[in-house]
Protein backbone atom coordinates (compact mmCIF):
# COMPACT_ATOMS: atom_id res chain seq x y z
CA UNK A 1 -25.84 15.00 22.09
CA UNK A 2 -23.66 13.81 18.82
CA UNK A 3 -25.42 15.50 16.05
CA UNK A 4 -24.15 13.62 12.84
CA UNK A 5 -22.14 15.16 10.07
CA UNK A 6 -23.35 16.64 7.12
CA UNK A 7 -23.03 14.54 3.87
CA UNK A 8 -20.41 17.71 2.70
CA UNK A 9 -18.36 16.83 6.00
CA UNK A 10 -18.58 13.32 5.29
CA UNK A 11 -17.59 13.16 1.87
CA UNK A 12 -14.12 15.12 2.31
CA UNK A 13 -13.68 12.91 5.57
CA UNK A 14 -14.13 9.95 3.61
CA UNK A 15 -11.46 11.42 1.15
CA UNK A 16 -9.39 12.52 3.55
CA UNK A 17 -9.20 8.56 4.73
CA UNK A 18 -8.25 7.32 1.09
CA UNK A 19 -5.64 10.06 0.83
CA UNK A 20 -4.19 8.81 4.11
CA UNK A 21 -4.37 5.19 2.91
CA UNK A 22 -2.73 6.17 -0.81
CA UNK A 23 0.18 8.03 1.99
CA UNK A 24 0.75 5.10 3.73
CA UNK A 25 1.05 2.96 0.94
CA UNK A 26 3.67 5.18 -0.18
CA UNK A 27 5.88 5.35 3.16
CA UNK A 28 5.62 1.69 3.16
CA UNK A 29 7.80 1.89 -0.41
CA UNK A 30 10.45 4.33 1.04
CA UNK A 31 13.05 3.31 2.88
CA UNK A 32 15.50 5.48 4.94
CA UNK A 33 19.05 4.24 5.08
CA UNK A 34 22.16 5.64 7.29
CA UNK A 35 26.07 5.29 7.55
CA UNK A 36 25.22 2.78 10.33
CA UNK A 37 23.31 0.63 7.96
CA UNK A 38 25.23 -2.31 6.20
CA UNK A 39 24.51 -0.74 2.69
CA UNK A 40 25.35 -4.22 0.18
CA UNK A 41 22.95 -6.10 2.62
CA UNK A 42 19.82 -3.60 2.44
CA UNK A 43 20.28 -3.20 -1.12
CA UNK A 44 20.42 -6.99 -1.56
CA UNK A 45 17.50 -7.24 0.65
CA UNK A 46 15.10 -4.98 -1.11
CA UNK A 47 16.50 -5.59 -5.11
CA UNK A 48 16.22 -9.82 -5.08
CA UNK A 49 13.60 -12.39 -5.27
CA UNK A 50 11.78 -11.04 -8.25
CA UNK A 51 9.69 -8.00 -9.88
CA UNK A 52 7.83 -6.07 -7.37
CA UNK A 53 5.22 -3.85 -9.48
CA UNK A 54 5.03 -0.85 -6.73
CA UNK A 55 9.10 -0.66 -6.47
CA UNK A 56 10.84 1.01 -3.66
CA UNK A 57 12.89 4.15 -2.96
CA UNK A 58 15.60 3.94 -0.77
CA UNK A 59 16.86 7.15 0.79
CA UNK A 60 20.24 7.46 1.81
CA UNK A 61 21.35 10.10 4.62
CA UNK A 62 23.95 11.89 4.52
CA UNK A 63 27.32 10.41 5.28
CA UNK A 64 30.03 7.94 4.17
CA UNK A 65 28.68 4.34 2.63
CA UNK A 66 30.94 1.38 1.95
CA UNK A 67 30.60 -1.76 0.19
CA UNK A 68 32.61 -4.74 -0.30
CA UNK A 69 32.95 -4.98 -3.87
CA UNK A 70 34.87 -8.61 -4.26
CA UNK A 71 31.39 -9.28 -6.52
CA UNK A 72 29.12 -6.88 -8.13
CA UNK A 73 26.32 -5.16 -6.26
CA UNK A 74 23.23 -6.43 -8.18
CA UNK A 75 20.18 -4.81 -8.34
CA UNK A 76 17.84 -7.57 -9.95
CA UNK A 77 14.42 -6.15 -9.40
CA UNK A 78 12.51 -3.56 -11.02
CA UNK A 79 11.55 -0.28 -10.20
CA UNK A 80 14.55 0.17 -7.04
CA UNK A 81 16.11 3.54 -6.38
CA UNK A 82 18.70 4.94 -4.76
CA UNK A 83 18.32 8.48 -3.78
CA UNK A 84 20.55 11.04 -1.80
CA UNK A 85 18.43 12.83 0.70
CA UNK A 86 20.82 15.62 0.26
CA UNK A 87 22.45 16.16 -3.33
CA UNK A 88 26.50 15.48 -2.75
CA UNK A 89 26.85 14.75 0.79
CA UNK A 90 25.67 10.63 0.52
CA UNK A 91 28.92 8.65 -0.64
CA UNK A 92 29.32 5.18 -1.58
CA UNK A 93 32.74 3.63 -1.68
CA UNK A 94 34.18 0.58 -2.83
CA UNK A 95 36.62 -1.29 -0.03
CA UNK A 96 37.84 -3.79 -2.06
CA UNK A 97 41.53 -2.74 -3.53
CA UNK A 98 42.26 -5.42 -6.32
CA UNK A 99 38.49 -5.23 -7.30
CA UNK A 100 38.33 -6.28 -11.55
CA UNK A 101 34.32 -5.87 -11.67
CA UNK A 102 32.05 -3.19 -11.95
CA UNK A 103 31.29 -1.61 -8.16
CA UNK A 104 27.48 -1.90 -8.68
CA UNK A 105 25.64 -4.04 -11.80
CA UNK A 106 21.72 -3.38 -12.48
CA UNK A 107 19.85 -5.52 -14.38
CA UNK A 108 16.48 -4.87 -13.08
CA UNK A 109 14.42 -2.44 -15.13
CA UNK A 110 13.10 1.19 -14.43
CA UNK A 111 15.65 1.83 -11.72
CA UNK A 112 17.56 4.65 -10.96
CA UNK A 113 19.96 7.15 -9.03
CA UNK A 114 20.18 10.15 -8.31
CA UNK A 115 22.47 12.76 -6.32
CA UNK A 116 24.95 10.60 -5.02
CA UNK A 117 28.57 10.58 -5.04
CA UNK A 118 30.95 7.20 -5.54
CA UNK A 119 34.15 7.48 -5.02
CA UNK A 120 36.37 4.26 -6.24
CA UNK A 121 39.34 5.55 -4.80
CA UNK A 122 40.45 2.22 -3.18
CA UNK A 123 40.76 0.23 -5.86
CA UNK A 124 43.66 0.31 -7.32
CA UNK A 125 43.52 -1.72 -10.43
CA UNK A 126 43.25 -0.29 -14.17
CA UNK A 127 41.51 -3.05 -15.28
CA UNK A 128 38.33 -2.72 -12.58
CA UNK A 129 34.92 -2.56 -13.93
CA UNK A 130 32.68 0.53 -14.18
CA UNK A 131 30.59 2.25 -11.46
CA UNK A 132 27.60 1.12 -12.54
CA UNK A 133 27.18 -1.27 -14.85
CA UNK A 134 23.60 -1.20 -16.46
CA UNK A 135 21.98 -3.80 -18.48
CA UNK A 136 18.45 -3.29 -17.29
CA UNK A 137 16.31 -1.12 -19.55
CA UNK A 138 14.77 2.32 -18.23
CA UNK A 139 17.46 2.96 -15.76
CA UNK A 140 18.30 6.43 -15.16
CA UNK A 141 21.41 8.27 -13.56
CA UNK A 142 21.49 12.10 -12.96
CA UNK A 143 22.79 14.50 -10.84
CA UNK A 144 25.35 11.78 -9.17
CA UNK A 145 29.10 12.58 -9.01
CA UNK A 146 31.94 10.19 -9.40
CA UNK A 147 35.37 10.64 -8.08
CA UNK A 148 38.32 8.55 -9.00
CA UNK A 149 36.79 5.72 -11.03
CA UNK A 150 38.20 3.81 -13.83
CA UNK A 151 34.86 4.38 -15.70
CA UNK A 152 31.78 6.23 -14.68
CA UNK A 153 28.88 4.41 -16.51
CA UNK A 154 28.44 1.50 -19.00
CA UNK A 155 25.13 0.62 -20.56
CA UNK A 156 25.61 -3.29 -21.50
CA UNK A 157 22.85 -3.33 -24.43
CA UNK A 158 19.92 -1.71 -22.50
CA UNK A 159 17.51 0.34 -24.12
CA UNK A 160 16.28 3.48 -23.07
CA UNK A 161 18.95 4.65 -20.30
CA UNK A 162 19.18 8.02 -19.37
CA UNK A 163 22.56 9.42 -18.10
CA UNK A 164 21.74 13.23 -17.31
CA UNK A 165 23.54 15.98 -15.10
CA UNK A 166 26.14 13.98 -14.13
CA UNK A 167 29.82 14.78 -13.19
CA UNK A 168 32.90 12.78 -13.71
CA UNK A 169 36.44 13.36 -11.93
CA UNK A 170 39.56 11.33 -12.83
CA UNK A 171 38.95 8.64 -15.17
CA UNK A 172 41.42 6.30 -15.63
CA UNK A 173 39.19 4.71 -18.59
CA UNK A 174 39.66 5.72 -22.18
CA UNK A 175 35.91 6.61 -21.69
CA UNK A 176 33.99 7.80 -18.57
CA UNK A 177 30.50 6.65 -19.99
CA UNK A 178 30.34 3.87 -22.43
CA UNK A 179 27.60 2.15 -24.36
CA UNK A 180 28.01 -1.23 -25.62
CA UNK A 181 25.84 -3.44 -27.16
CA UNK A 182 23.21 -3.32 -29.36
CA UNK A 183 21.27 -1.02 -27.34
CA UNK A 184 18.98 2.06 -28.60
CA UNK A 185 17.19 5.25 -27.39
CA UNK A 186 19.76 6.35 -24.89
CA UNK A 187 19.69 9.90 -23.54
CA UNK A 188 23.04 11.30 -22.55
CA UNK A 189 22.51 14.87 -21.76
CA UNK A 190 24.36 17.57 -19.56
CA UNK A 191 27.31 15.62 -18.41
CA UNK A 192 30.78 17.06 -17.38
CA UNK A 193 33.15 14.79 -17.66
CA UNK A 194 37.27 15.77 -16.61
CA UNK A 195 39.22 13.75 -18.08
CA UNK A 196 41.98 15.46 -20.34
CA UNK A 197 43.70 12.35 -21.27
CA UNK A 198 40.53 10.11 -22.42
CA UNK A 199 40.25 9.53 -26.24
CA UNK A 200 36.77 9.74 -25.82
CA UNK A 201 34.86 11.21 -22.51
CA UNK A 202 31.75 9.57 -23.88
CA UNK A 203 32.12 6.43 -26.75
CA UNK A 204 29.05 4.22 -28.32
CA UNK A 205 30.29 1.08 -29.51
CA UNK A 206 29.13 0.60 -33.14
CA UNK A 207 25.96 -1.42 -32.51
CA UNK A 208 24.37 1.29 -30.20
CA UNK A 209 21.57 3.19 -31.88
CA UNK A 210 19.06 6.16 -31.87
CA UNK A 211 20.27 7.83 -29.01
CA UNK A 212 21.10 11.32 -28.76
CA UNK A 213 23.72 13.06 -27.09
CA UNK A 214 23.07 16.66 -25.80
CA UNK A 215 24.70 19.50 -24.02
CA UNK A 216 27.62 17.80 -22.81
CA UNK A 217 31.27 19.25 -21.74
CA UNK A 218 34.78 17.56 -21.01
CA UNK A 219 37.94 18.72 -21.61
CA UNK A 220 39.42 15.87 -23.45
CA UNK A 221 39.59 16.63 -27.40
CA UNK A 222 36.66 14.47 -27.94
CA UNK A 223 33.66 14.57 -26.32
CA UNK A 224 31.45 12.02 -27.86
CA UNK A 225 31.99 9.46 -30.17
CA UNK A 226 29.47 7.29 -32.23
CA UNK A 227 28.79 5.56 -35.39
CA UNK A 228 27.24 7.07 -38.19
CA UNK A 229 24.12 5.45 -40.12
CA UNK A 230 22.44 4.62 -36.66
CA UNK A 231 19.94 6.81 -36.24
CA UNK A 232 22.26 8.97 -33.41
CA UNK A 233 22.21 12.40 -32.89
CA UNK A 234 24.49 15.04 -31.21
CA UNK A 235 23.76 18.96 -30.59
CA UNK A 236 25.66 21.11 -27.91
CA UNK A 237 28.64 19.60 -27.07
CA UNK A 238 31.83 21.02 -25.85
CA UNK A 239 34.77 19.40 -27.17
CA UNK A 240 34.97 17.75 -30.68
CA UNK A 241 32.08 15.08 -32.14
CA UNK A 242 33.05 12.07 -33.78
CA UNK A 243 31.37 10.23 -35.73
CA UNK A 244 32.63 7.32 -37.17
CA UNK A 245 32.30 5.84 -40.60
């Protein structure tokens, strides 16, 4: 005989069901990527045709990722990250050796990346573009290492980025993280930036505004450099501050 439940029972087995539901919905928004994966293709696949309010997460395995590079990477939709599923050990490299362009360009909002490494050793020209070029607002880059680049980071005018924990090896750049613009409320906080030779590790063109710059170390005589009469703010930093007239 099938006595039925108790309305206690029932109750947490009808929440159980909705947090199963609420799981499911989530799994459906995160996406696990390997080496063997075709890395420019899934991120086109899942960052074009428009805003998608839930987002996605895409979670990168450890290994070695390459993409072409002849055009921008764009990430066009809202809300997309790209995540290491081990801090340091997912790598994304540009093939392309005369590339003059930024590696990867986001102009969706609210995305962001965190604990991978890219590694722009290929490309041999001076005059290639940044990293990652953002010009989407709310984007946010931290933890992520970056080997052999010609810059690091530029925020194109975006407001709100956050560029936190980061670390940045051989810049051939006069900066490794620029912000151009007229952008405001960036957070730059906690980067290490080697580059003995840069005039600036971390410059804000004279338009960019009300952004702060915290805790960060280089070894180049200056490490951040920004317009007074902005509303910008500096604490912590190792290596000079300058701030222009």
């Amino acid at each position: 005989m099938t006595l039925l439940p108790k309305i206690g029972w029932y109750e947490q087995y009808r929440a159980l069901g909705a947090f199963e539901s609420i799981d499911r919905q989530i799994r459906d928004r995160d996406v696990v990527i390997t080496p063997r994966d075709a890395l420019d293709s899934v991120i086109r696949e899942y960052s074009s045709g428009g805003t998608d309010p839930d987002g996605v997460r895409l979670t990168l395995a450890p290994g070695m990722y390459f993409i072409k590079g002849d055009t921008p990477l764009v990430i066009d939709r809202d809300r997309i990250s790209l995540v290491a599923s081990t801090p340091g050990q997912s790598i994304i490299m540009r093939e392309t050796a005369g590339a003059t362009n930024p590696m990867i360009s986001v102009t969706g909002s609210e995305c962001s990346f965190s604990g991978l490494v890219f590694d722009d050793s290929n490309v041999n020209a001076s005059t290639r573009g940044a990293c990652i070029q953002i010009s989407g607002d709310n984007t946010c880059v931290e933890n992520c290492q970056f080997l052999n680049m010609y810059q690091a980071i530029a925020v194109d005018g975006s407001d709100w980025a956050v560029i936190r924990g980061n670390r940045l090896d051989s810049v051939l750049a006069t900066n490794g993280i620029r912000l151009t613009g007229s952008g405001n409320y960036a957070l730059v906080q906690g980067n290490r930036v080697n580059g003995p030779g840069l005039l600036a590790a971390i410059y804000a063109d004279d338009l960019f505004a009300n952004s702060s710059f915290v805790g960060n170390v280089t070894d180049a005589s200056v490490c951040v450099s920004y317009k007074t009469g902005l509303g910008n703010a500096d604490a912590g930093n190792v290596g000079s501050v300058t701030v222009r007239p």
